[in-house]
Protein backbone atom coordinates (compact mmCIF):
# COMPACT_ATOMS: atom_id res chain seq x y z
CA UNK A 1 0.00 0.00 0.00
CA UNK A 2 2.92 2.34 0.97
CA UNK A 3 4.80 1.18 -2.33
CA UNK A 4 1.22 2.10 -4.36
CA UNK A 5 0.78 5.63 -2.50
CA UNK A 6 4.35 6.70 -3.24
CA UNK A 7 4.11 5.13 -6.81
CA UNK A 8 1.20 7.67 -7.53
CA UNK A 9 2.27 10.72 -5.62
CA UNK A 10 6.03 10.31 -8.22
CA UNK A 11 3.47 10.35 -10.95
CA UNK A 12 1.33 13.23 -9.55
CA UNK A 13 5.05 15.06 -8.84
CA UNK A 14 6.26 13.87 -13.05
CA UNK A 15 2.98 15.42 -14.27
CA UNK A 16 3.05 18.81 -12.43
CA UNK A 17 6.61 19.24 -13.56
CA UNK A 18 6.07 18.66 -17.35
CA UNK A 19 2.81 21.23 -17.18
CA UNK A 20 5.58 23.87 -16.32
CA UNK A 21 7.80 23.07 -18.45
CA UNK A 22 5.24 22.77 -21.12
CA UNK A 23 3.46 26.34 -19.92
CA UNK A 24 6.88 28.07 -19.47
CA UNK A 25 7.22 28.04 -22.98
CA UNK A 26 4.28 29.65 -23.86
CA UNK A 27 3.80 32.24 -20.52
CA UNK A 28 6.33 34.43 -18.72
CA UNK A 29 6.75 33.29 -15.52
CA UNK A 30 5.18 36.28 -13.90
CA UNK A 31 1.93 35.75 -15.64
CA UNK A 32 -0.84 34.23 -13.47
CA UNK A 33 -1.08 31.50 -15.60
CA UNK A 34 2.72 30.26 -15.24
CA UNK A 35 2.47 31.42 -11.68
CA UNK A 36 -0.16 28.76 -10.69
CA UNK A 37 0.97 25.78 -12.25
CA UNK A 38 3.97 26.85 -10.36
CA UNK A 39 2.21 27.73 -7.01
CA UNK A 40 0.77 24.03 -7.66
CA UNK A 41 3.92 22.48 -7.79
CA UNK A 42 5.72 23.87 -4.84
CA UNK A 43 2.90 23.45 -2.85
CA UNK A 44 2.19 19.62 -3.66
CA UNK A 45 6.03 19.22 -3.16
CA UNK A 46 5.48 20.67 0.29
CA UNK A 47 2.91 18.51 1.37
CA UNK A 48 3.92 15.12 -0.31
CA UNK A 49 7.62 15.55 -0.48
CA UNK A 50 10.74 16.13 1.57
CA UNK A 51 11.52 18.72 -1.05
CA UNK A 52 10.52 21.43 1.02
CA UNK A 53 12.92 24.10 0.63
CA UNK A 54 12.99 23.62 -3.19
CA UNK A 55 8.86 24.31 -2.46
CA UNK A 56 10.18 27.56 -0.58
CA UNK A 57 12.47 28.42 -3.42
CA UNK A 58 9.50 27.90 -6.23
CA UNK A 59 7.06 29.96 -4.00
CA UNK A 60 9.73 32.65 -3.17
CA UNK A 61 10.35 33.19 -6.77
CA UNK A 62 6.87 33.06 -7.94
CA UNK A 63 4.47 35.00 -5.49
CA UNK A 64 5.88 38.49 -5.19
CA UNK A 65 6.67 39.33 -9.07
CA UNK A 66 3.23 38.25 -9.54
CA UNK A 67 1.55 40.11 -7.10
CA UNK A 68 3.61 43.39 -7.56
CA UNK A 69 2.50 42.75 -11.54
CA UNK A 70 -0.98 42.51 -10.73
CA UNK A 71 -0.65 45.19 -8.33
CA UNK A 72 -3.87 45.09 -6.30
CA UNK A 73 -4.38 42.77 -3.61
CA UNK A 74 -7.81 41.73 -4.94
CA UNK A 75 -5.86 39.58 -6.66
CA UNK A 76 -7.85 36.05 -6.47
CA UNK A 77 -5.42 34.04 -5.49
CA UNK A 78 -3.89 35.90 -3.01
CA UNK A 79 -4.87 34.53 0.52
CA UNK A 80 -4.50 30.95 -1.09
CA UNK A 81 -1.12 31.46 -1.93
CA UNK A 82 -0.39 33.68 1.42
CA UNK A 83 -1.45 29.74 2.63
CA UNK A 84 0.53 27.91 1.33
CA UNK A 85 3.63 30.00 1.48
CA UNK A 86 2.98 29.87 4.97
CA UNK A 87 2.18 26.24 4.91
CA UNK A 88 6.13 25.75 3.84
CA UNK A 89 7.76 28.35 6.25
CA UNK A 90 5.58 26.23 9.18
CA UNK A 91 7.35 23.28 7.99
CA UNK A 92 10.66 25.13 7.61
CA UNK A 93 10.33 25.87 11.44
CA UNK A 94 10.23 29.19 10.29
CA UNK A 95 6.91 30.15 12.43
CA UNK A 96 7.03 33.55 12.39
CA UNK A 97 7.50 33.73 9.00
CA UNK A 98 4.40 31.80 8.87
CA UNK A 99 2.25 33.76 11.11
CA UNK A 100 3.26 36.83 9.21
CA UNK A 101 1.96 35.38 6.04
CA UNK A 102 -1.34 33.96 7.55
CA UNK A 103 -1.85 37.48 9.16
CA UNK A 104 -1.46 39.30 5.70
CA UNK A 105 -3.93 36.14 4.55
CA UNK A 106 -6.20 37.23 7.22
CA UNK A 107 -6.40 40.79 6.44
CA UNK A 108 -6.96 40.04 2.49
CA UNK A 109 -10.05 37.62 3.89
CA UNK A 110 -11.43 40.30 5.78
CA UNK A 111 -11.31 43.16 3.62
CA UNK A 112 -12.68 40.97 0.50
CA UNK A 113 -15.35 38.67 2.21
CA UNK A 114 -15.80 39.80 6.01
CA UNK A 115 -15.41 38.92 9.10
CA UNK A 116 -17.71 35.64 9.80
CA UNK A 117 -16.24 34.24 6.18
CA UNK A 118 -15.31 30.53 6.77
CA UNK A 119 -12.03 30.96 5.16
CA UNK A 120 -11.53 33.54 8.02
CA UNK A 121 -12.40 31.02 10.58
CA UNK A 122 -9.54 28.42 8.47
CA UNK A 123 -7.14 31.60 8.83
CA UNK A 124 -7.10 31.48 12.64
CA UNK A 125 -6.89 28.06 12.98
CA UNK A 126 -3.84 27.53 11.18
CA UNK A 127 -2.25 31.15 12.75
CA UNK A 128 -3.47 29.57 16.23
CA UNK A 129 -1.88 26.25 14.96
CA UNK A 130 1.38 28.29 14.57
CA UNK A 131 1.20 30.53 17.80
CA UNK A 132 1.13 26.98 19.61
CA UNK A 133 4.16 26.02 18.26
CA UNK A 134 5.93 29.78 18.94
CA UNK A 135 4.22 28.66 22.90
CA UNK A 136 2.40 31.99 22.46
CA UNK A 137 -0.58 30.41 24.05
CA UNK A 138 -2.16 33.62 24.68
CA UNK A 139 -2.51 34.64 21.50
CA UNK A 140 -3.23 30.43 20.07
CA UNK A 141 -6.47 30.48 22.71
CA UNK A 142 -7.90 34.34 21.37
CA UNK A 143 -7.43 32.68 17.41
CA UNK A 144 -8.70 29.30 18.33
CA UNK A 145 -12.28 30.55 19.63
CA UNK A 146 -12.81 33.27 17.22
CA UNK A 147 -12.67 30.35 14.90
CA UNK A 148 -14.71 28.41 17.39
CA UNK A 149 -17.88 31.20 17.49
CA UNK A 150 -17.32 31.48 13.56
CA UNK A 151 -18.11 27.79 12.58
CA UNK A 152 -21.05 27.80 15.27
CA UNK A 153 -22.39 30.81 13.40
CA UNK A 154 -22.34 28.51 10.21
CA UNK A 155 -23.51 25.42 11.61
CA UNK A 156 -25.10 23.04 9.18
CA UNK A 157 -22.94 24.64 6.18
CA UNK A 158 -19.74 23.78 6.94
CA UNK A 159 -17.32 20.62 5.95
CA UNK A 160 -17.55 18.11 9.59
CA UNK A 161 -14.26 17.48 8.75
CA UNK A 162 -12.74 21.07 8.35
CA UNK A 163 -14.93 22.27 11.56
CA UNK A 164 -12.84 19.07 13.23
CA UNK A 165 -9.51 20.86 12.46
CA UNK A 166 -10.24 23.48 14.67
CA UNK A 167 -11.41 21.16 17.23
CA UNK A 168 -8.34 19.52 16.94
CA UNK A 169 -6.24 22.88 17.78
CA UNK A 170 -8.08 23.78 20.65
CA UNK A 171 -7.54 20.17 22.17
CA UNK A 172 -4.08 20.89 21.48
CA UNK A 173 -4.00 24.60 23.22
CA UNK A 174 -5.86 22.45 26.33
CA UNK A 175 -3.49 19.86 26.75
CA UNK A 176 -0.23 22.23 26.51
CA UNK A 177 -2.19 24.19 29.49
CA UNK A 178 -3.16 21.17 31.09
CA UNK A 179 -6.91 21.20 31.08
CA UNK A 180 -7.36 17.93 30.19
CA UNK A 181 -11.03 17.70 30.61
CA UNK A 182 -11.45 20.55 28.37
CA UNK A 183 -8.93 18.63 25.96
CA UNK A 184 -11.07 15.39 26.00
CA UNK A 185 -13.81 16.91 25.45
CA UNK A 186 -12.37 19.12 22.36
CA UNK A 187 -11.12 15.97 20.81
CA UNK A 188 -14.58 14.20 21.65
CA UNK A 189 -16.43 16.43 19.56
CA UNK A 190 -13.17 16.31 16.73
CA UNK A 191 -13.76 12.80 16.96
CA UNK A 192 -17.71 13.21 16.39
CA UNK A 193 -17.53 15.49 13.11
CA UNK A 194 -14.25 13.38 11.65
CA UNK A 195 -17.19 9.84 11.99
CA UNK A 196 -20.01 11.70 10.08
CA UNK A 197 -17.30 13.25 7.79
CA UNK A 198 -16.52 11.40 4.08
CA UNK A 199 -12.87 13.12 3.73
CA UNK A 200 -11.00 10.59 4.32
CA UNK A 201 -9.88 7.79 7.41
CA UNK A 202 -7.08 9.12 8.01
CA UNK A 203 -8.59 12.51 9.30
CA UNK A 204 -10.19 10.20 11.80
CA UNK A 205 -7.27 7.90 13.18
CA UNK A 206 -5.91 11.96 13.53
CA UNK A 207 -8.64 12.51 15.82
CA UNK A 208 -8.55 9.11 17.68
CA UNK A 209 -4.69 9.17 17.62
CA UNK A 210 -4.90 12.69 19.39
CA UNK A 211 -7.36 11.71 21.70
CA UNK A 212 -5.17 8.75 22.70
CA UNK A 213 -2.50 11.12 24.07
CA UNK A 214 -4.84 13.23 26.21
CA UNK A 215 -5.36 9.87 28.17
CA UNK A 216 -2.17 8.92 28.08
CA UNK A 217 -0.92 12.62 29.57
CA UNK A 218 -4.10 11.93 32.00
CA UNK A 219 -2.46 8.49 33.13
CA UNK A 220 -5.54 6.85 31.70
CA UNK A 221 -3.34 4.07 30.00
């Protein structure tokens, strides 16, 4: 099964590297179009690869001459490529680097669809995702529930899995404060939304797995 994944993930990583090399002949690099198929690359090699700081490289080189071209940050794409840029600095270990990029994410969000947008709600979880990891817990728990109250206000219209992410988060802000109650019951509801959820089983051996090490951290072997 392992051999199989990582069979198809070399082709999916082969394919996305002959589109640009196929587009790059007919687009500048610093045309939208080029720029995505890019943006696309770097960020599957992020996620799926250890080639993460050729992903940083790709997205460095990519994002600003595009968005100083367009010149207006209406741009469509912004906030999803403020993402995943930040996606590859948080595996870089380069956290503030992410936060910055998820806070310019979060303003673009605002300004374009609101403040009780879902993607907002996304926004905070992964900047309180990061703030956990910079042990600015502060900061994590004000993110976390703003996300929290901004799912509830969308309740019935809103992926069970992505609403488990956040879920997921604040478990994690509870156990690093050690309110482990508050962390069970987090991950109970994560847990909940990841069963009536489609996305896919490993979302919910996340949730389980998580849940796990609240009870082992409670001595509840």
């Amino acid at each position: 099964l392992i051999a199989t994944r990582k069979s198809q993930l070399d082709r999916v990583e082969d394919s996305l590297k002959t589109l640009v090399s196929i587009s790059a002949k007919k687009y500048d690099k610093a045309s939208p179009a080029q720029a995505e198929l890019y943006m696309q690359q770097a960020y599957f090699l992020a996620r799926n690869t250890d080639k993460i700081k050729y992903a940083d490289q790709i997205q460095e080189s990519t994002f600003k001459p595009v968005l100083i071209k367009e010149k207006s940050d209406a741009f469509p794409k912004t906030y999803q490529w403020y993402n995943q840029l930040a996606y590859t600095k948080e595996m870089l270990d380069r956290y503030q680097e992410a936060l910055n990029l998820l806070q310019e994410s979060e303003k673009y969000i605002i300004k374009n669809y609101g403040t009780k947008d879902i993607q907002l709600a996304t926004n905070l979880e992964k900047q309180a995702a990061v703030l956990l990891k910079k042990g600015e817990l502060t900061q994590a728990e004000g993110a976390i529930k703003k996300a929290v109250e901004i799912y509830k206000s969308h309740s019935g219209k809103v992926h069970a899995a992505d609403k488990a992410n956040v879920y997921i988060v604040l478990s994690k802000l509870y156990l690093t404060l050690g309110q482990y109650d508050e962390a069970e019951k987090a991950l109970a509801i994560a847990a909940k939304l990841n069963r009536r959820s489609a996305k896919s089983k490993y979302d919910k051996v996340k949730s389980t797995d998580e849940l796990a090490g609240v009870y082992i951290s409670e001595g509840r072997y």
